[in-house]
C-alpha atoms as a PDB file:
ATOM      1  CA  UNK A   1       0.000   0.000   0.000  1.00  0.00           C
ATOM      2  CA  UNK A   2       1.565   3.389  -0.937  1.00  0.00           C
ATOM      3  CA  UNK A   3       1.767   5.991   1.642  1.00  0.00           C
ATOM      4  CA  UNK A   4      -0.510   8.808   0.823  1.00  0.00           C
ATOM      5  CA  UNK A   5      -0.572  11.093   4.043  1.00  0.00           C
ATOM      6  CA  UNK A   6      -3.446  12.788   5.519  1.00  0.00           C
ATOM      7  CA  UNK A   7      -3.738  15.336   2.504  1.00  0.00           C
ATOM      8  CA  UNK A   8      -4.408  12.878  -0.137  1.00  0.00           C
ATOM      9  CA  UNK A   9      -6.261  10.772   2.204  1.00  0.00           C
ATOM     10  CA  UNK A  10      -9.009  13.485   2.870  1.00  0.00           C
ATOM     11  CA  UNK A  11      -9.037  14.021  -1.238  1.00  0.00           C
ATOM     12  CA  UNK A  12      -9.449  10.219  -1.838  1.00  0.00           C
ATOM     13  CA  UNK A  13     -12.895  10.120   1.052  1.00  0.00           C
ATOM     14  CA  UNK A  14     -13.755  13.354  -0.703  1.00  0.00           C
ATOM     15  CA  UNK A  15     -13.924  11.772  -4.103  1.00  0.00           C
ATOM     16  CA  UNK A  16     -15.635   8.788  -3.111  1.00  0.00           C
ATOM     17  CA  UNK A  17     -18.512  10.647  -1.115  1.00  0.00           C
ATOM     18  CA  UNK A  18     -19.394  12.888  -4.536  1.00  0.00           C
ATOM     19  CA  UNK A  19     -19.229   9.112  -6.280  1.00  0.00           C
ATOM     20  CA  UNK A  20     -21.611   7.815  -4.163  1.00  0.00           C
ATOM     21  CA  UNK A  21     -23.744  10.930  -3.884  1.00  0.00           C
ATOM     22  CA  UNK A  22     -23.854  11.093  -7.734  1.00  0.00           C
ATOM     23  CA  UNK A  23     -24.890   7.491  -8.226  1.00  0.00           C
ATOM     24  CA  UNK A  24     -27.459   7.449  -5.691  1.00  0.00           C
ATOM     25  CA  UNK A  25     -28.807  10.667  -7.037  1.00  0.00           C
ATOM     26  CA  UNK A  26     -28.890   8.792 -11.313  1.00  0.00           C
ATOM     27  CA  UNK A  27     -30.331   5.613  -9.444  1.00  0.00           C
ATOM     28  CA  UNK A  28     -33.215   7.685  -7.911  1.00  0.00           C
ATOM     29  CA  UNK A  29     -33.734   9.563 -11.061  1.00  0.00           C
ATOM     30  CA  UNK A  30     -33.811   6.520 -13.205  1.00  0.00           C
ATOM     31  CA  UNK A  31     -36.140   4.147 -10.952  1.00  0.00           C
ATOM     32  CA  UNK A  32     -39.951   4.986 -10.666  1.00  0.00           C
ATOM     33  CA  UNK A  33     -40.039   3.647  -7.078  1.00  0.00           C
ATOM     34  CA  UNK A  34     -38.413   7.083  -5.794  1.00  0.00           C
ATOM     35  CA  UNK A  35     -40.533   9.336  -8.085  1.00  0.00           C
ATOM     36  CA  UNK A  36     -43.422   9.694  -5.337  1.00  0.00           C
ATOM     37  CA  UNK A  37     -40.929  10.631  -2.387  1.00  0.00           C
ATOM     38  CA  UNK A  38     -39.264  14.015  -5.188  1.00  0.00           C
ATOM     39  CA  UNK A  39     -36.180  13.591  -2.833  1.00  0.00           C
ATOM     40  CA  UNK A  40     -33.857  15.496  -5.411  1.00  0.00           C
ATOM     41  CA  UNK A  41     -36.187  18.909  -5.771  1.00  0.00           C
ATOM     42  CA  UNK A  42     -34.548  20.426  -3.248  1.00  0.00           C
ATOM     43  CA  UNK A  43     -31.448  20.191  -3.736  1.00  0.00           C
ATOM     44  CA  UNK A  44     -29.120  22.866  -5.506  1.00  0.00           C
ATOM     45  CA  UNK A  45     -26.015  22.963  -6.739  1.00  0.00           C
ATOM     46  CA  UNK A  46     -22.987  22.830  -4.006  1.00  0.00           C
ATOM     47  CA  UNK A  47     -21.097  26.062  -3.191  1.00  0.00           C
ATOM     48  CA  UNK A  48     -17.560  25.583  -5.220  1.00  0.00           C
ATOM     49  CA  UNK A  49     -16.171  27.872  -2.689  1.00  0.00           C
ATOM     50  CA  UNK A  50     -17.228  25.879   0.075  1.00  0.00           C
ATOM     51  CA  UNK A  51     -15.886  22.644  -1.335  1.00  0.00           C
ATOM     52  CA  UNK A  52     -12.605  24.109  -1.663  1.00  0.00           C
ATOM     53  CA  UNK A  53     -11.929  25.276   1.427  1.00  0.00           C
ATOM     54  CA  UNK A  54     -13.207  22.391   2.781  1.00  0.00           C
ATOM     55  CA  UNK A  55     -10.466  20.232   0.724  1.00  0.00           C
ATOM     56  CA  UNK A  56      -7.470  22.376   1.364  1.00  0.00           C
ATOM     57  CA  UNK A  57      -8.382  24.703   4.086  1.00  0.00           C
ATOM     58  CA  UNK A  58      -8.915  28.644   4.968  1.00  0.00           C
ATOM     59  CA  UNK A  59      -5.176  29.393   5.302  1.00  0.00           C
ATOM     60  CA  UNK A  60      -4.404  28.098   1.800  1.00  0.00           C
ATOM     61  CA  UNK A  61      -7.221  29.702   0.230  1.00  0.00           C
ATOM     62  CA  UNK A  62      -6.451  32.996   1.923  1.00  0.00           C
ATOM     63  CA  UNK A  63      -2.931  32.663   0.804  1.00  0.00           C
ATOM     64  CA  UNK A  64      -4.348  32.273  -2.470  1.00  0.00           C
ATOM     65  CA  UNK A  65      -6.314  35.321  -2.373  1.00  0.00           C
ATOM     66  CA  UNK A  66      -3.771  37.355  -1.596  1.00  0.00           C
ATOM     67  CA  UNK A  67      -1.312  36.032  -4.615  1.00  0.00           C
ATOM     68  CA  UNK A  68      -4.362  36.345  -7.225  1.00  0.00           C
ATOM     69  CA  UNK A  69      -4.968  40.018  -5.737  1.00  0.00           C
ATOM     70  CA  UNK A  70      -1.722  41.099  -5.859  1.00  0.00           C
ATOM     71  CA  UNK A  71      -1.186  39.634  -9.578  1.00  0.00           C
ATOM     72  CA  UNK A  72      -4.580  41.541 -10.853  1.00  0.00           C
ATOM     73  CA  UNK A  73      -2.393  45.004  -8.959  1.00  0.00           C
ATOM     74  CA  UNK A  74       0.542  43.853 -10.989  1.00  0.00           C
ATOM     75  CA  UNK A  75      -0.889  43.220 -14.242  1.00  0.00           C
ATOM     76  CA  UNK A  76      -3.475  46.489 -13.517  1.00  0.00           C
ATOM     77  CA  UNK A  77       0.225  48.586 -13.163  1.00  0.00           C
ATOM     78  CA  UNK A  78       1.805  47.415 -16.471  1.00  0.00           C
ATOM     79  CA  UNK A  79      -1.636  47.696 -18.763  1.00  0.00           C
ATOM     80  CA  UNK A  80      -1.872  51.424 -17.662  1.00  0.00           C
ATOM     81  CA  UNK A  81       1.895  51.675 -18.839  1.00  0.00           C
ATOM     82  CA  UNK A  82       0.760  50.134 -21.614  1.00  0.00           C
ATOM     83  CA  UNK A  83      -2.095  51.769 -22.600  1.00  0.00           C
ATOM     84  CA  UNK A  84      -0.212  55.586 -21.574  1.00  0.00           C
ATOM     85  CA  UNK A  85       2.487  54.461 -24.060  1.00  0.00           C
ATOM     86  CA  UNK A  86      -0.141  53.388 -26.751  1.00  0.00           C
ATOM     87  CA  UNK A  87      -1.707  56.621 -26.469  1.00  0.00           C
ATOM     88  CA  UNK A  88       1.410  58.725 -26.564  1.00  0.00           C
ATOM     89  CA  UNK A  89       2.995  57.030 -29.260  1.00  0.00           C
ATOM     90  CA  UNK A  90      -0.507  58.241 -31.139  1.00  0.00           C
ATOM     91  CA  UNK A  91      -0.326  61.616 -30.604  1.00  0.00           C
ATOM     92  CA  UNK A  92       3.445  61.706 -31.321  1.00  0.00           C
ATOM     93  CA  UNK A  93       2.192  60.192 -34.268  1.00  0.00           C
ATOM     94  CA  UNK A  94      -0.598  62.970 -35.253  1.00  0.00           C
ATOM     95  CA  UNK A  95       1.733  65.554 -34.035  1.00  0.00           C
ATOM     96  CA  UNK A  96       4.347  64.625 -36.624  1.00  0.00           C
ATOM     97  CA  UNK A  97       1.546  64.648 -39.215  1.00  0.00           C
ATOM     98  CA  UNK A  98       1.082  68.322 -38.694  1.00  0.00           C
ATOM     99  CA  UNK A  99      -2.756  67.393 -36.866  1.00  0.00           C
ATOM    100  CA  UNK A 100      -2.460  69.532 -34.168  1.00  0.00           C
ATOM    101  CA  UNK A 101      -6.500  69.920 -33.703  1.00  0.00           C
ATOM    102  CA  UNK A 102      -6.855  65.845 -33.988  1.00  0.00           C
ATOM    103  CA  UNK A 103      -3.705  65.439 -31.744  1.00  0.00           C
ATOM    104  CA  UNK A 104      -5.603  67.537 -28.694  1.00  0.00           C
ATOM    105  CA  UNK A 105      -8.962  65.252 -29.446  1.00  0.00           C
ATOM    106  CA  UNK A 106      -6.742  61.772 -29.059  1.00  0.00           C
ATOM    107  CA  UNK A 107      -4.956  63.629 -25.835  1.00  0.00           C
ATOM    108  CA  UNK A 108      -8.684  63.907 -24.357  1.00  0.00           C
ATOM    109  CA  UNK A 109      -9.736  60.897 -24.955  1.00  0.00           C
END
């Protein structure tokens, strides 16, 4: 038997639990002994959120968090350079073109 630690341990009883909750769900849809009881009209679709930190914890998906949040700040930064250098390369551009009046409407913009 391989050694899988508590980690993969918890995935492996996590995977079987959705197995059997999805089979018994298809075997009650398919039979017409459970039609009568309508177990399944309640239920909605699990909270992906939930599930997750339920697998791997609140400190790991707070870590997480903060490395997604502080990519979206980095990749925010160098678009705005981006899109400043875009926009003076335009008006250089216009400017060297002799459009002065079409070079202040692009600098507005």
């Amino acid at each position: 038997m391989p050694e899988l630690g508590w980690g993969r341990l918890r995935c492996c009883d996590c995977y079987q639990l959705l197995d059997s909750v999805f089979t018994l769900r298809a075997y009650m849809r398919r039979t017409s002994t459970f039609h009568d009881f309508r177990l399944t009209d309640g239920l909605q679709q699990p909270d992906l959120v939930a599930l997750i930190v339920a697998l791997v914890g609140i400190i790991a998906v707070a870590r997480h968090q903060i490395a997604l949040n502080f990519s979206s700040l980095i990749l925010s930064c160098r678009l705005s350079i981006g899109v400043w250098g875009s926009a003076t390369i335009s008006i250089g551009f216009l400017l060297g073109e002799d459009d002065v009046e079409q070079a202040r409407v692009r600098s507005q913009v």
